[in-house]
N, C-alpha and C. Protein backbone atom coordinates (compact mmCIF):
# COMPACT_ATOMS: atom_id res chain seq x y z
N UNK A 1 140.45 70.00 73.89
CA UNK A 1 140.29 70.96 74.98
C UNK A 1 141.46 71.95 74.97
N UNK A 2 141.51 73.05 74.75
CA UNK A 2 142.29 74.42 75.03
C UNK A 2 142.87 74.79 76.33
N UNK A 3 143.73 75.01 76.75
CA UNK A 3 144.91 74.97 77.70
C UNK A 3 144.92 76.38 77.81
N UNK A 4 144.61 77.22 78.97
CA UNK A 4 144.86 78.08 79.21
C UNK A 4 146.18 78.85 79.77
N UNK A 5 146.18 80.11 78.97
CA UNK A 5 147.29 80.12 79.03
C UNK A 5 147.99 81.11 80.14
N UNK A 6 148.92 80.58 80.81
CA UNK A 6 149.86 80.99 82.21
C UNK A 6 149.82 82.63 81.74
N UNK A 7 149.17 83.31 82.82
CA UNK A 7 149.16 84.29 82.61
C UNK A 7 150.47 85.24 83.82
N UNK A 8 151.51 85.61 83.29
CA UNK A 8 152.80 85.56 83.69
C UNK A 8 153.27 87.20 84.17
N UNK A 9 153.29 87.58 85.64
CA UNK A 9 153.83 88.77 86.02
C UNK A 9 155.54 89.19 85.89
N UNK A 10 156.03 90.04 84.83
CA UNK A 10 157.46 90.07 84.87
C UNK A 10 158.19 91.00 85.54
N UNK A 11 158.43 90.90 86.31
CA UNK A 11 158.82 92.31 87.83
C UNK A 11 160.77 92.35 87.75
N UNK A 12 161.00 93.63 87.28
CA UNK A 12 161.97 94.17 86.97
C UNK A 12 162.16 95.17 88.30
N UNK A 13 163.79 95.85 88.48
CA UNK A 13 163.67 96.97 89.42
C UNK A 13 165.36 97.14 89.19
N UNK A 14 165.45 98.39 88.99
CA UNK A 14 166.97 99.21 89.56
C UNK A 14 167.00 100.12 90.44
N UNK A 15 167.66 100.14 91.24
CA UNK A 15 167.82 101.05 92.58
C UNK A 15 167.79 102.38 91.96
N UNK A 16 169.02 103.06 91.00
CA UNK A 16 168.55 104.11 90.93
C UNK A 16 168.18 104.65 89.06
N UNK A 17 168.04 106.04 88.57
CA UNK A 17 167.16 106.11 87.84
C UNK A 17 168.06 106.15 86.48
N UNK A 18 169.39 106.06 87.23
CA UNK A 18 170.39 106.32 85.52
C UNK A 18 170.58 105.14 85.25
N UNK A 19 170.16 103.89 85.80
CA UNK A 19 170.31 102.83 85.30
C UNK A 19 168.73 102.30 84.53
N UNK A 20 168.96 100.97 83.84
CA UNK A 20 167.98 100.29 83.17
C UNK A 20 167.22 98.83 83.49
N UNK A 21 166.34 98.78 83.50
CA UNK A 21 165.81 97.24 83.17
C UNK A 21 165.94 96.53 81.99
N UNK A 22 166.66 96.82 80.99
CA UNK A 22 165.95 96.60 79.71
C UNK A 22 166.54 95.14 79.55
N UNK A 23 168.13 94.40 80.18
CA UNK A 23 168.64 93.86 80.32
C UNK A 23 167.76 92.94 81.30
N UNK A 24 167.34 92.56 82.53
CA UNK A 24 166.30 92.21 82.79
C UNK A 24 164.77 91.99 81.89
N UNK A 25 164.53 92.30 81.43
CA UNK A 25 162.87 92.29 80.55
C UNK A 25 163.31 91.33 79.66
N UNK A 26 164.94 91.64 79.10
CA UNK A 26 164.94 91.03 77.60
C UNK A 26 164.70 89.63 77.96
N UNK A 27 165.52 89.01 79.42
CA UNK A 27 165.97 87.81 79.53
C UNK A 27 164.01 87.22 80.20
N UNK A 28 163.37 87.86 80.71
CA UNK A 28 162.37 87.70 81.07
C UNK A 28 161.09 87.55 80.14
N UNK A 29 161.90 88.18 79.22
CA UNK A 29 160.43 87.67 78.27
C UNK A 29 160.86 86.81 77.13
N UNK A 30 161.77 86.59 76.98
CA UNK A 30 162.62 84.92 76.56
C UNK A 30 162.36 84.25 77.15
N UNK A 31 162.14 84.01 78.53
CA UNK A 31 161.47 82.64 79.17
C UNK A 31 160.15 82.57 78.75
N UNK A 32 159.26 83.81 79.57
CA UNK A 32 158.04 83.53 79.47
C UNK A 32 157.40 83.34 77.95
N UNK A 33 158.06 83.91 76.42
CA UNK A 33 157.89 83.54 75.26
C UNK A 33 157.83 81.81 75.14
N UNK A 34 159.20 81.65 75.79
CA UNK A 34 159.79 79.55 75.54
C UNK A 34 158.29 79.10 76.16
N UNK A 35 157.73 79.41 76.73
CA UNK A 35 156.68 78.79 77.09
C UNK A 35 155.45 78.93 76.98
N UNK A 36 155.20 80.24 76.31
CA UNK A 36 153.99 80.51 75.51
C UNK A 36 153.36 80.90 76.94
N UNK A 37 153.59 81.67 77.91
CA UNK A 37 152.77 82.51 78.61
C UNK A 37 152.54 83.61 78.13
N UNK A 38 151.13 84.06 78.40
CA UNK A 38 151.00 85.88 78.19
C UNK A 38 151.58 86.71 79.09
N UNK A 39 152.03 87.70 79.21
CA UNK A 39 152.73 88.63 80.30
C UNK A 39 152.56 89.86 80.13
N UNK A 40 152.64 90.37 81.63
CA UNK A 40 152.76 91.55 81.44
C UNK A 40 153.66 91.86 82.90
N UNK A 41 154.28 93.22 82.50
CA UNK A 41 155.35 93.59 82.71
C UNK A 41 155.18 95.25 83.77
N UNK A 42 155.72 94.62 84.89
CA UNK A 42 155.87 95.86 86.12
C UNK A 42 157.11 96.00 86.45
N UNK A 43 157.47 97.20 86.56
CA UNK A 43 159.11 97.84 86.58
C UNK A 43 158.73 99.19 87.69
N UNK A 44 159.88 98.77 88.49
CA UNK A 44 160.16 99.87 89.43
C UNK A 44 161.60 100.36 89.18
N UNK A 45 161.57 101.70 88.69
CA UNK A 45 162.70 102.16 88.47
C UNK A 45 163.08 103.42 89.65
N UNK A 46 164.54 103.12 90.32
CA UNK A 46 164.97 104.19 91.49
C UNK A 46 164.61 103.98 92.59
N UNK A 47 164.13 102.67 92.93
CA UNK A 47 163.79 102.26 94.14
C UNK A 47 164.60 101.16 94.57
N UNK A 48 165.24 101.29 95.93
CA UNK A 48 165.78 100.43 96.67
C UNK A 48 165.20 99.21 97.02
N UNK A 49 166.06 98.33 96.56
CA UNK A 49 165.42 96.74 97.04
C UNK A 49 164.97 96.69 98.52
N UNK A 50 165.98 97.24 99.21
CA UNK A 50 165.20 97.13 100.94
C UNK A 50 163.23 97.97 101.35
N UNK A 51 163.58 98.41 100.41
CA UNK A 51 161.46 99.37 100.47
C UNK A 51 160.33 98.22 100.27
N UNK A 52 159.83 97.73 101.49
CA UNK A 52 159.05 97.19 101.02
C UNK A 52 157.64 97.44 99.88
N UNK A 53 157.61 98.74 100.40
CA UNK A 53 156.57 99.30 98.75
C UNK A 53 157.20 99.93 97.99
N UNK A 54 157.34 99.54 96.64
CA UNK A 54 157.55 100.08 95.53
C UNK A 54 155.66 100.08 94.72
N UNK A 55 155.86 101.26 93.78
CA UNK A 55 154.60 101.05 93.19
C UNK A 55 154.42 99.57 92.47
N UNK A 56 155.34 99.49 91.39
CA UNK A 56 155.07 98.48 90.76
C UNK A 56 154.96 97.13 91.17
N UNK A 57 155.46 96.82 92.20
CA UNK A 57 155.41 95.71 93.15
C UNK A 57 154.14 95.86 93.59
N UNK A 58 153.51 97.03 94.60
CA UNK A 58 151.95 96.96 94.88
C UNK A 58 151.09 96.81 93.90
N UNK A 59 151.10 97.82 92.85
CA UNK A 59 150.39 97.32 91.62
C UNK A 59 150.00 95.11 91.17
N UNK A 60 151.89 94.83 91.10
CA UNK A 60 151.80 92.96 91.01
C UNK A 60 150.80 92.79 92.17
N UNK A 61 150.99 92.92 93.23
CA UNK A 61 150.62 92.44 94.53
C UNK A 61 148.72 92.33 94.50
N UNK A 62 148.21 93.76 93.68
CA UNK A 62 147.06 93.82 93.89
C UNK A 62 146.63 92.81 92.53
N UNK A 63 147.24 92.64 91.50
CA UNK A 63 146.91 92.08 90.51
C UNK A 63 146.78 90.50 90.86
N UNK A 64 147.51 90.47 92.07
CA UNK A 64 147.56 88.88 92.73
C UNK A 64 146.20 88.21 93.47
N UNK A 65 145.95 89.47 94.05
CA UNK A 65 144.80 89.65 94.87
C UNK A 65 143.36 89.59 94.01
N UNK A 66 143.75 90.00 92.82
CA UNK A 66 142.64 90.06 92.00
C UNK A 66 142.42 88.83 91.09
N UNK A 67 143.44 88.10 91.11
CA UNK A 67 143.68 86.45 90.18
C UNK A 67 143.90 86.73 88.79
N UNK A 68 144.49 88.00 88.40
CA UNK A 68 144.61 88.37 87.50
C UNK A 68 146.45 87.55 87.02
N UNK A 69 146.72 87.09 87.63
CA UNK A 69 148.11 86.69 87.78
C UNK A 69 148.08 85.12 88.08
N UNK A 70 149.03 84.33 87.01
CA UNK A 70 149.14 82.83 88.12
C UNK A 70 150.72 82.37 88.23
N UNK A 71 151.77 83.47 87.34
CA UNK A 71 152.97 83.21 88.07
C UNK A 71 153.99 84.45 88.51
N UNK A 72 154.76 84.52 89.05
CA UNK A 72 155.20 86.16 89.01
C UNK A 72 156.74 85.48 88.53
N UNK A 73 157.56 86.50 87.79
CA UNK A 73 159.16 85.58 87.09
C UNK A 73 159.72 87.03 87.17
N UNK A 74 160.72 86.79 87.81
CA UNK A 74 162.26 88.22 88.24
C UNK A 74 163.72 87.45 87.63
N UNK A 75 164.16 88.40 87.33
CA UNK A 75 165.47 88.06 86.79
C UNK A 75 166.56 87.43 88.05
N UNK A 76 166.52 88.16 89.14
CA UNK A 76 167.28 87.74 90.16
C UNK A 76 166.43 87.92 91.66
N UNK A 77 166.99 87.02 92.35
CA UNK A 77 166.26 87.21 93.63
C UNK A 77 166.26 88.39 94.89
N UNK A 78 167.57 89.28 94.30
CA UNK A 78 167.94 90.94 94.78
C UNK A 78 167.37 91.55 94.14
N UNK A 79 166.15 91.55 93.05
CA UNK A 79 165.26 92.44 92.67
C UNK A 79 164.57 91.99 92.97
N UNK A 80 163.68 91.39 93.45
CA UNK A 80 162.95 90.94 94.05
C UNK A 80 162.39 91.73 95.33
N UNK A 81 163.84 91.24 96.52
CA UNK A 81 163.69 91.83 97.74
C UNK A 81 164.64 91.66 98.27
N UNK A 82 165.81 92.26 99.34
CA UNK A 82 166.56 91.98 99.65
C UNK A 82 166.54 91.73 101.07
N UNK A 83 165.45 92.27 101.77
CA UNK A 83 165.11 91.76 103.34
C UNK A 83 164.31 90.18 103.30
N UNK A 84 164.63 89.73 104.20
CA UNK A 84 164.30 88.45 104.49
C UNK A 84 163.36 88.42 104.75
N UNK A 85 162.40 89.26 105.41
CA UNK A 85 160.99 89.19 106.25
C UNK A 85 160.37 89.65 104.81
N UNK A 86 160.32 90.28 104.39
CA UNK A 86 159.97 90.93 103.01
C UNK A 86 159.50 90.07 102.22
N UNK A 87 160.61 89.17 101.93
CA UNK A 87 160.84 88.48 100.84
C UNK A 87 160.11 87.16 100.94
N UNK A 88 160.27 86.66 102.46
CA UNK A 88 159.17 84.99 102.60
C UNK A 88 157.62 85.64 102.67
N UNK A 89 156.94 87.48 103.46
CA UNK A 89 156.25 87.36 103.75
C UNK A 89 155.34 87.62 101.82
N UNK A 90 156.00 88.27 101.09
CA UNK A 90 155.30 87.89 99.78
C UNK A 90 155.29 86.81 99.67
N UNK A 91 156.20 86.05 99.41
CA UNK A 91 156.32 84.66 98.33
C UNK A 91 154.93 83.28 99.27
N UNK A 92 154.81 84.12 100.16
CA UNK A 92 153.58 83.04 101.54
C UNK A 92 152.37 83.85 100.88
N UNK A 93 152.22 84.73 100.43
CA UNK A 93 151.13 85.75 100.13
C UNK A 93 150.77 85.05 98.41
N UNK A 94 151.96 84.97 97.49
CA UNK A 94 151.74 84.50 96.18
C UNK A 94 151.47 82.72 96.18
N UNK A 95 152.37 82.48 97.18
CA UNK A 95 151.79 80.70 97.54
C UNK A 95 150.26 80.40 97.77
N UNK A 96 149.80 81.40 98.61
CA UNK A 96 148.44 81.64 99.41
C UNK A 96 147.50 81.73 98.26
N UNK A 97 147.48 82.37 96.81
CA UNK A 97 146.97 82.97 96.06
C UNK A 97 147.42 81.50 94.99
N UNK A 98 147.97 80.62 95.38
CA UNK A 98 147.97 79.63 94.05
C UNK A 98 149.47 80.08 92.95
N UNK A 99 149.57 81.24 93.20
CA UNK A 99 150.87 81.78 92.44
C UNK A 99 152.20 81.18 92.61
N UNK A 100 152.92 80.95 91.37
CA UNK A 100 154.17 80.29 91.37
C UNK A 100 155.00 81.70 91.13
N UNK A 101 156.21 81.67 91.86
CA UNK A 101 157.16 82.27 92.29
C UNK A 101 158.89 81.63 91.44
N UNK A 102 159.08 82.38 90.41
CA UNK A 102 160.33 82.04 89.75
C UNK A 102 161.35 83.17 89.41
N UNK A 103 162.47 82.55 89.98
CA UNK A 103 163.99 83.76 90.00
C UNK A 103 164.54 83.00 89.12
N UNK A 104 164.49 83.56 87.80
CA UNK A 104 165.71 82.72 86.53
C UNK A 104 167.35 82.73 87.37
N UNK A 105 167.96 83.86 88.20
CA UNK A 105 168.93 83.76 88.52
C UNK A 105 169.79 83.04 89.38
N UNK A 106 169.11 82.67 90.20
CA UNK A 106 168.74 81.21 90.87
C UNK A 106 168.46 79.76 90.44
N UNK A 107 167.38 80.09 89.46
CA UNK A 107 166.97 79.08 89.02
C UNK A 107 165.92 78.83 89.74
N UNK A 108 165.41 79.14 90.66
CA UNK A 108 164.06 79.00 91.49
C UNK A 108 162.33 78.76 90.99
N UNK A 109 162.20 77.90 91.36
CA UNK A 109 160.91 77.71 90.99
C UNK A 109 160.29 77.10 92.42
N UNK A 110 158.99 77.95 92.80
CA UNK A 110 157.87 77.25 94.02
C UNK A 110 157.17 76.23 94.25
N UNK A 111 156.95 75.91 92.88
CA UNK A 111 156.44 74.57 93.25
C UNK A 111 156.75 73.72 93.81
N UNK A 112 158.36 73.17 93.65
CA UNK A 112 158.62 72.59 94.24
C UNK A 112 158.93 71.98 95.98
N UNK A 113 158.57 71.64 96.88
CA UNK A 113 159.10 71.62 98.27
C UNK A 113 160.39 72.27 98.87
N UNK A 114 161.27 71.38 97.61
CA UNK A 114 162.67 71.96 98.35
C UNK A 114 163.32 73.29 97.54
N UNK A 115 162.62 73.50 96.12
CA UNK A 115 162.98 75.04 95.85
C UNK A 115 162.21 76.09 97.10
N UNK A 116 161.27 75.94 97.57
CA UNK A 116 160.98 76.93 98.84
C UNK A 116 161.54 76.80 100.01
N UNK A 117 162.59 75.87 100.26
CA UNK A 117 163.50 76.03 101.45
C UNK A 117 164.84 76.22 100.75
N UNK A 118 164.90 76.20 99.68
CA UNK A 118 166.31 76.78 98.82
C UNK A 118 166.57 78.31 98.70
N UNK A 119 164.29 78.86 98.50
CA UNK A 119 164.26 80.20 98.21
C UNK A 119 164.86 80.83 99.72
N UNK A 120 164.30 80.23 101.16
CA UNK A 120 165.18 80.73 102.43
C UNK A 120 165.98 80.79 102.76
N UNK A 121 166.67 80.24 102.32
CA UNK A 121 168.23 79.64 102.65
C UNK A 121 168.83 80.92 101.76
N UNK A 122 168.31 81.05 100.21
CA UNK A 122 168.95 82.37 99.37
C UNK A 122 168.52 83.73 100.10
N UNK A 123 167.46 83.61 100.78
CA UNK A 123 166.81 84.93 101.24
C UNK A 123 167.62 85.44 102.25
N UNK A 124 168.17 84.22 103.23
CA UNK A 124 169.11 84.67 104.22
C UNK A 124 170.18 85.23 103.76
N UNK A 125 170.48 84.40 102.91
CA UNK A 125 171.97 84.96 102.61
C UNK A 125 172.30 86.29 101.39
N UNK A 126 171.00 86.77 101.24
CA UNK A 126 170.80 87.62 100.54
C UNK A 126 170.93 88.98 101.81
N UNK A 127 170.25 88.55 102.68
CA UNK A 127 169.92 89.62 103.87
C UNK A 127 171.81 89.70 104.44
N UNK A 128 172.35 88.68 105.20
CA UNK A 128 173.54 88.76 105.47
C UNK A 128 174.84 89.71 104.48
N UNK A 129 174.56 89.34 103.27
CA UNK A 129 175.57 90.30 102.43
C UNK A 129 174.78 91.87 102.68
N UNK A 130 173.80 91.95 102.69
CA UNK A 130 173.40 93.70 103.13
C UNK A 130 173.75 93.67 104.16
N UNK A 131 173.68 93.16 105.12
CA UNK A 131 174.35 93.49 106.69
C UNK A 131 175.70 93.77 106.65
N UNK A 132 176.48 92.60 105.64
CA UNK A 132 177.99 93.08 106.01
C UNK A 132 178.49 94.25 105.25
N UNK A 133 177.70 94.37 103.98
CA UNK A 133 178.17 96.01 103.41
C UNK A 133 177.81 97.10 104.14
N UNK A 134 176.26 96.64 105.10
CA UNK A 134 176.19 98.01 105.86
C UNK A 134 177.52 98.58 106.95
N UNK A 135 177.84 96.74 107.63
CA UNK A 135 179.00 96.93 108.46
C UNK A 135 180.32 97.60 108.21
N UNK A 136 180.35 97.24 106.96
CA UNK A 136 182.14 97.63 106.15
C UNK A 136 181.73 99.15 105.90
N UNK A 137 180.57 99.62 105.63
CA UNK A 137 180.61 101.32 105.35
C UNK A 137 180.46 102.08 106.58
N UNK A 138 180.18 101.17 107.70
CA UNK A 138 179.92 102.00 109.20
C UNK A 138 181.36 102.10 109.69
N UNK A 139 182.05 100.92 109.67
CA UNK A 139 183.71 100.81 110.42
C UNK A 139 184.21 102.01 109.37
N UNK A 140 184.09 101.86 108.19
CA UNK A 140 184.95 103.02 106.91
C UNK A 140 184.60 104.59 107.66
N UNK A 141 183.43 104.90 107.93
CA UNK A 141 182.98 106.06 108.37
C UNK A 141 184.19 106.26 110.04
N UNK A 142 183.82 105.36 110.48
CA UNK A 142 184.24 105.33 111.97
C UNK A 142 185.63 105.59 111.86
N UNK A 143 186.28 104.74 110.88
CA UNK A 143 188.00 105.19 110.88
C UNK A 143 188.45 106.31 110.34
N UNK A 144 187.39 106.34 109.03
CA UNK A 144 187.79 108.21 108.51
C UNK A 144 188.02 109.33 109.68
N UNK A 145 186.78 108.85 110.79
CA UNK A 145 186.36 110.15 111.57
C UNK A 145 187.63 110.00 112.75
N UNK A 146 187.92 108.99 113.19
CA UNK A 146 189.62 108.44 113.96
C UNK A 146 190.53 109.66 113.50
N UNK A 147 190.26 109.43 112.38
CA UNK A 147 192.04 110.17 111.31
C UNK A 147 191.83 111.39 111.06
N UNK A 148 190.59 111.51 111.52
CA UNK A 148 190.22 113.31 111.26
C UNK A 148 189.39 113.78 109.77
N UNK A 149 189.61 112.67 109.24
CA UNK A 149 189.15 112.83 107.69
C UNK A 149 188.02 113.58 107.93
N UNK A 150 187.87 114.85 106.70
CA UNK A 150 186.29 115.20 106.68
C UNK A 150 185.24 114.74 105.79
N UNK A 151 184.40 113.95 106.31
CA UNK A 151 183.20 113.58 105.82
C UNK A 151 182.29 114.21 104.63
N UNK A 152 181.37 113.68 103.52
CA UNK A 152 181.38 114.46 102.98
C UNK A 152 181.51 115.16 101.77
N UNK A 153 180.39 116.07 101.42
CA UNK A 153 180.88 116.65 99.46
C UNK A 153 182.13 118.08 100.44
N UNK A 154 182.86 118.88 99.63
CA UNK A 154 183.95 119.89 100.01
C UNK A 154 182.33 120.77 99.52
N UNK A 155 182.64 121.65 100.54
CA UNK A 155 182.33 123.09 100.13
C UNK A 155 182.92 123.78 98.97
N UNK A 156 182.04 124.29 97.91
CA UNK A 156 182.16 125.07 96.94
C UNK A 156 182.01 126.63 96.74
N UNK A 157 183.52 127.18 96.87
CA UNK A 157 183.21 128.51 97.33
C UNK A 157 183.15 129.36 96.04
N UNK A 158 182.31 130.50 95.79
CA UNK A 158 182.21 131.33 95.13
C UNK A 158 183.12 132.59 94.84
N UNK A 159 183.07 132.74 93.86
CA UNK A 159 184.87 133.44 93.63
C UNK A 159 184.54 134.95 93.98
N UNK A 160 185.69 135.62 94.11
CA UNK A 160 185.43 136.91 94.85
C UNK A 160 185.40 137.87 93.79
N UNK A 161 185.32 137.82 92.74
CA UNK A 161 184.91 138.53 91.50
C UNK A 161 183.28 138.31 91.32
N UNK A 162 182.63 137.25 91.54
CA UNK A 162 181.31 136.95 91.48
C UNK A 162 180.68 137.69 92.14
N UNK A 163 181.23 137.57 93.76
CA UNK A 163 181.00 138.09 94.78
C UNK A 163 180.58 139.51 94.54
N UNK A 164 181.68 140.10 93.59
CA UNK A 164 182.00 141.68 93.66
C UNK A 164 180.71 141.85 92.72
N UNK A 165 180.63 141.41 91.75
CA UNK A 165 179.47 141.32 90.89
C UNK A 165 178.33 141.91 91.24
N UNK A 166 177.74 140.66 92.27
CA UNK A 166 176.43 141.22 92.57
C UNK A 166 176.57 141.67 93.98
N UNK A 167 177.23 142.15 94.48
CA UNK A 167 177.46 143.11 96.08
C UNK A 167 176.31 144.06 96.16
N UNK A 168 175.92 144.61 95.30
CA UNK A 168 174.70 146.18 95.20
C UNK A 168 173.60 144.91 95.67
N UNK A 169 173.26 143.84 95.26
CA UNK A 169 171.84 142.98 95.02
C UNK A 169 171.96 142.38 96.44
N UNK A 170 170.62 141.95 96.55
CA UNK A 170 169.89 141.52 97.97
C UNK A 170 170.55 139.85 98.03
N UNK A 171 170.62 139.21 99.31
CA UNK A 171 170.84 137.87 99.16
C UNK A 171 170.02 136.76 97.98
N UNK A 172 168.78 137.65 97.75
CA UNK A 172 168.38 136.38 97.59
C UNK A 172 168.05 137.19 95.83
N UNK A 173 168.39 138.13 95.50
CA UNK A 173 168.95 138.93 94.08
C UNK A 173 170.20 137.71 93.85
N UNK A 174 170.67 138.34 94.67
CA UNK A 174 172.02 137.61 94.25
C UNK A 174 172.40 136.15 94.08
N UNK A 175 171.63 135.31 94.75
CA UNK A 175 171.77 134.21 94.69
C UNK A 175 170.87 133.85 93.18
N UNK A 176 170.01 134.75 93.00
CA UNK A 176 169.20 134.10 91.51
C UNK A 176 170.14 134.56 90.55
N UNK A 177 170.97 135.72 90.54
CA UNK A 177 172.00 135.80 89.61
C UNK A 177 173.04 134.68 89.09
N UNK A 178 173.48 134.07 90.31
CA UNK A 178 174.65 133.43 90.28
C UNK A 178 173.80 131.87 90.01
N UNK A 179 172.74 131.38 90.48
CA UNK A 179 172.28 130.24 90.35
C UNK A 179 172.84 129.21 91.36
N UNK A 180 172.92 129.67 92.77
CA UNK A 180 173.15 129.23 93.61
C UNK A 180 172.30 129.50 95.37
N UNK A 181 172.02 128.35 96.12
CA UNK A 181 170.86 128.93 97.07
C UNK A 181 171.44 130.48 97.82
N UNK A 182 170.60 130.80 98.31
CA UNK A 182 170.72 131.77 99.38
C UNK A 182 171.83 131.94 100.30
N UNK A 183 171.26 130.40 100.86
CA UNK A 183 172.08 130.52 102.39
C UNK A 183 173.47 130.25 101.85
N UNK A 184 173.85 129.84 100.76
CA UNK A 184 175.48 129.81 100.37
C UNK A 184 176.32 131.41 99.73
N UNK A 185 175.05 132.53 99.02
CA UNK A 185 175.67 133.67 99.25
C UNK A 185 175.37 134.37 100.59
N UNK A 186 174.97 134.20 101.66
CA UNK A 186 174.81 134.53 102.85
C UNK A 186 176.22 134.04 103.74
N UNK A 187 176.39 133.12 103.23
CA UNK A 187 177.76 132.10 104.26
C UNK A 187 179.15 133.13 103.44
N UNK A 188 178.79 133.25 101.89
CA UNK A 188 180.15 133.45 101.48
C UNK A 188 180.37 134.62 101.61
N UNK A 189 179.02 135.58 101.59
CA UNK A 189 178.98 137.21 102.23
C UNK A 189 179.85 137.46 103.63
N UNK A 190 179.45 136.13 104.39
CA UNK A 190 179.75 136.42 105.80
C UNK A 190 181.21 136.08 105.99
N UNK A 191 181.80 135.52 105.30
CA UNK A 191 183.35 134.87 105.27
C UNK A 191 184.05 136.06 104.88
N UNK A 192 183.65 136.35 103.55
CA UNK A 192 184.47 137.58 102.65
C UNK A 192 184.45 138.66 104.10
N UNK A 193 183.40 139.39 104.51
CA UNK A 193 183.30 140.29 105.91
C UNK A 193 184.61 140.36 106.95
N UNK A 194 184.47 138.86 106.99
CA UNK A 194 185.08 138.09 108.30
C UNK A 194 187.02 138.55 107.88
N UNK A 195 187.21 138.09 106.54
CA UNK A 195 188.13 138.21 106.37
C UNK A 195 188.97 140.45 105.91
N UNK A 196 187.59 140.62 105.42
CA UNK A 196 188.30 142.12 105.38
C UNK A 196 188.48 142.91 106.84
N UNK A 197 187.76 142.27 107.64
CA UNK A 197 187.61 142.95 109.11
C UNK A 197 188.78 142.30 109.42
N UNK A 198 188.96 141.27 109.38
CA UNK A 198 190.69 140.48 109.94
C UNK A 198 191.69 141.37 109.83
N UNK A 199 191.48 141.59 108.17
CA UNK A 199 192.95 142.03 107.77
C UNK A 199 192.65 143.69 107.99
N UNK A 200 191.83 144.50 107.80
CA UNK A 200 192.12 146.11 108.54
C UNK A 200 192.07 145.72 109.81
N UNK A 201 191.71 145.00 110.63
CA UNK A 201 192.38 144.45 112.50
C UNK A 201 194.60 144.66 112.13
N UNK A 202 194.57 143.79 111.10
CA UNK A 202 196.53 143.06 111.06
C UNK A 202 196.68 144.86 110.80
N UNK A 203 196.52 145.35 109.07
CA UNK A 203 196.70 146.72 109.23
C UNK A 203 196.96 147.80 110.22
N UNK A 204 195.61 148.07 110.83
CA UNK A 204 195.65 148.76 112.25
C UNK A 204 196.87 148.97 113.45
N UNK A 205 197.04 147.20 113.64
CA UNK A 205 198.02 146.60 114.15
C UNK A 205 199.47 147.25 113.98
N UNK A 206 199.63 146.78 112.41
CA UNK A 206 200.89 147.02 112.15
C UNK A 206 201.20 148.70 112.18
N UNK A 207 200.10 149.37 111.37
CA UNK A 207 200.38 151.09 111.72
C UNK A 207 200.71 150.99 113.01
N UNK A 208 200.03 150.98 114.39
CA UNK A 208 200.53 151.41 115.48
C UNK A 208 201.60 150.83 116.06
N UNK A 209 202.42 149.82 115.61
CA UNK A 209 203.29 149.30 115.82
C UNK A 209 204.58 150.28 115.68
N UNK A 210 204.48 150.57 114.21
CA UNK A 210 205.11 151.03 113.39
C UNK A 210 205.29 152.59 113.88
N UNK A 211 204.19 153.36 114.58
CA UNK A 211 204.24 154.19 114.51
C UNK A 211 204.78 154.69 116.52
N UNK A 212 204.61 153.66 116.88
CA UNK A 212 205.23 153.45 118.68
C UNK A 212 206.75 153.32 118.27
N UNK A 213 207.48 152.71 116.99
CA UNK A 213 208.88 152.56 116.98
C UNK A 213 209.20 153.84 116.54
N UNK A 214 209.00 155.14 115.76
CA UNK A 214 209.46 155.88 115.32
C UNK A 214 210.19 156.53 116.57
């Protein structure tokens, strides 16, 4: 009799897009090879673990739904999912469906009783470390703004030779010249203004000063 063979979902993900899975897949399809499952392979690349929809995850999800799937295998349990509600309300959804649920990084496997109160216990404490990095970057913000620090990319100002450049051309001439939006030769139009009107104001000034002492 012929043994059918574990037909194996391999779910990869990096938050953002300059990074890779490939490091993930390799170690993922070294398992599922050691065991002679067939697989196939869904990758969400540039998506945040906290989203509960990613495509490639809905894609697994519907493939679950369809019995096209009988185990799903992730490299770690933070690609996976990093919210807690997230994370039990799939793995109750792939339980529901007969599907075994395995995190090589963990070591996790569903079948077992107490690997699914091991997987909660990791899920919590998966959720708690996002809470306290959210905390440590909220107090960081809060003390910068204490000290006056400015928040923030710096403004990038456009040099006053550029400026002089395209002066004859329309804002938005000029901004396709230089390769910069609009509203930033509009701001730097309005500064340069600001400042020649200043200084014939000091000028002005100083003539009549100058010219009350004679």
């Amino acid at each position: 009799m012929t043994t059918k063979a574990i037909r194996a979902a391999l779910y990869a993900r990096v938050s953002t897009n300059d990074q890779t899975c490939d490091n993930q897949l390799l170690e993922l399809r070294r398992y599922a090879d050691a065991r002679g499952w067939t697989l196939r392979e869904y990758v969400d690349t540039g998506i945040s673990g906290s989203k509960d929809r990613r495509p490639a995850l809905d894609q697994l999800m519907a493939d679950v739904a369809a019995r096209r799937v009988d185990a799903v295998v992730c490299w770690r349990l933070d690609r996976f999912g990093r919210n807690l509600r997230h994370l039990i309300v799939t793995i109750e959804e792939l339980t529901a469906a007969g599907v075994a649920f395995v995190s090589l990084g963990e070591s996790i496997d569903t079948g077992p009783p107490t690997a699914r109160l091991l997987l909660g216990i990791l899920g919590s404490f998966a959720e708690f470390e996002r809470e306290r990095i959210r905390e440590r970057i909220t107090a960081g913000l809060a003390r910068a703004k204490r000290q006056g620090t400015k928040l923030g990319r710096r403004r990038q100002r456009i040099a006053a030779r550029d400026l002089e450049r395209v002066a004859g051309l329309s804002v938005r001439e000029a901004a396709k010249a230089l390769g910069v939006p609009a509203s930033r030769i509009h701001r730097e139009r309005g500064r340069l203004f600001q400042n020649v009107h200043e200084q014939t104001i000091r000028i002005a000034a100083e003539t009549t000063s100058e010219s009350a002492t004679r």
